[in-house]
C-alpha atoms as a PDB file:
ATOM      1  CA  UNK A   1     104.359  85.161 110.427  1.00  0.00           C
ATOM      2  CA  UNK A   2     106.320  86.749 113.290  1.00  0.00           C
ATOM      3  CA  UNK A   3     109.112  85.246 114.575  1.00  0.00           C
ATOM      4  CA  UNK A   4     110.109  84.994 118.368  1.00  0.00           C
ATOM      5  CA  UNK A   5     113.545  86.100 119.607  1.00  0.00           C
ATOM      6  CA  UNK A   6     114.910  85.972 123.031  1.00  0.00           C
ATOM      7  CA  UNK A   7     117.819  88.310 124.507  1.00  0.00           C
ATOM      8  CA  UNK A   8     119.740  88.351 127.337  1.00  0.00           C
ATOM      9  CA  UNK A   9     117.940  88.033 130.273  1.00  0.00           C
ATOM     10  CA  UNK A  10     114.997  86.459 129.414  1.00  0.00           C
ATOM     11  CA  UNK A  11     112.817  89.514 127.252  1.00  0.00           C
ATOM     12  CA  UNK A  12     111.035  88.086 124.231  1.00  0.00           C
ATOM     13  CA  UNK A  13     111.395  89.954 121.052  1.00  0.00           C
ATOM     14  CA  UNK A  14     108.038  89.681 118.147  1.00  0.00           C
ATOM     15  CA  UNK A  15     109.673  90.469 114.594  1.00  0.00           C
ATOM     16  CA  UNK A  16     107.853  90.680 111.829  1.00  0.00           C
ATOM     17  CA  UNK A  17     108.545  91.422 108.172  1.00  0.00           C
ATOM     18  CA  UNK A  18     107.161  92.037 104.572  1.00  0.00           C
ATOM     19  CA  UNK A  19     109.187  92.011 101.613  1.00  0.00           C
ATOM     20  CA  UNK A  20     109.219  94.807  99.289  1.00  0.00           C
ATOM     21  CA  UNK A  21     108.718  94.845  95.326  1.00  0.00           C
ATOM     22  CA  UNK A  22     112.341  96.097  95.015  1.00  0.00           C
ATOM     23  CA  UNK A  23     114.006  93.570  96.637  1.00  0.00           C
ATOM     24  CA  UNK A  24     114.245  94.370 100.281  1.00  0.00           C
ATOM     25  CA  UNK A  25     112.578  94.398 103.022  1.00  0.00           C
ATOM     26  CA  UNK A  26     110.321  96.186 105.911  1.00  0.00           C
ATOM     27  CA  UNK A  27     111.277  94.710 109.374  1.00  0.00           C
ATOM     28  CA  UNK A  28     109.853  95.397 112.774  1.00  0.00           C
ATOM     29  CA  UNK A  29     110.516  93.795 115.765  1.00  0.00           C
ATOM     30  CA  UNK A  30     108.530  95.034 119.539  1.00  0.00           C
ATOM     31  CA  UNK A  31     108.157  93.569 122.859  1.00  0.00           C
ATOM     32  CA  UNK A  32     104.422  92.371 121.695  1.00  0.00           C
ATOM     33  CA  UNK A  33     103.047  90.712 118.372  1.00  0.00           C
ATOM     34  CA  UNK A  34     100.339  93.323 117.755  1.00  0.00           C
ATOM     35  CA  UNK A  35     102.980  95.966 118.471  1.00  0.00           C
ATOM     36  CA  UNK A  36     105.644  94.424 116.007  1.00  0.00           C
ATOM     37  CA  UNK A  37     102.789  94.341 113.228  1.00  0.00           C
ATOM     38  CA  UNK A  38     101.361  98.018 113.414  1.00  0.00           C
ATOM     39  CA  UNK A  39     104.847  98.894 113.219  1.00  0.00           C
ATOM     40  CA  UNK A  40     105.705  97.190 110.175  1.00  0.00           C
ATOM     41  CA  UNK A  41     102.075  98.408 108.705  1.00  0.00           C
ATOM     42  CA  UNK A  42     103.109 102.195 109.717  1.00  0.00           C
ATOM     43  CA  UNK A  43     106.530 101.958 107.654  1.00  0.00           C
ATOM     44  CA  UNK A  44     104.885 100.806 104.941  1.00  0.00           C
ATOM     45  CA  UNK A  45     102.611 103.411 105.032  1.00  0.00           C
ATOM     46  CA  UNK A  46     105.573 106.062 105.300  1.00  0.00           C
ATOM     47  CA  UNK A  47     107.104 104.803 102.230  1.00  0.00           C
ATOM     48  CA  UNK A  48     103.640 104.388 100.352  1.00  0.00           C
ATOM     49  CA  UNK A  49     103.282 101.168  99.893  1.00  0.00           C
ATOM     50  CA  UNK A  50      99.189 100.258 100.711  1.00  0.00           C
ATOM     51  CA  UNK A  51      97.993  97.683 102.863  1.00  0.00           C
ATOM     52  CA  UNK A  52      96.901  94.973 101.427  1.00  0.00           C
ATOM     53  CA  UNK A  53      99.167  94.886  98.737  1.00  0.00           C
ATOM     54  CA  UNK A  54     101.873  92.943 100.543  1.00  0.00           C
ATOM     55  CA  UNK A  55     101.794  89.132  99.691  1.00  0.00           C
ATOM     56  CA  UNK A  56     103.089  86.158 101.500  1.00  0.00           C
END
């Protein structure tokens, strides 16, 4: 579930995340939800880890 941060002057930050079998974790964060999702998707992607095979 993304989570909603605001900064100085009012612009709303989306950040999403995904946890990671090792521990850690993938974090995005964008100026829109859909944004701050494909993001996260994308690094996952980069580090090969397949959608779909991140769990709540």
């Amino acid at each position: 579930m993304p989570r909603v941060r605001a900064r100085a002057g009012g612009q709303t930050i989306f950040v999403a995340d995904a946890h990671r079998d090792d521990g850690k974790r993938f974090v995005a964060r964008a100026d829109e939800k859909l944004t701050a999702f494909v993001e996260l998707e994308l690094a996952c992607r980069r580090l090969g880890f397949a959608p779909g095979v991140l769990q709540k």
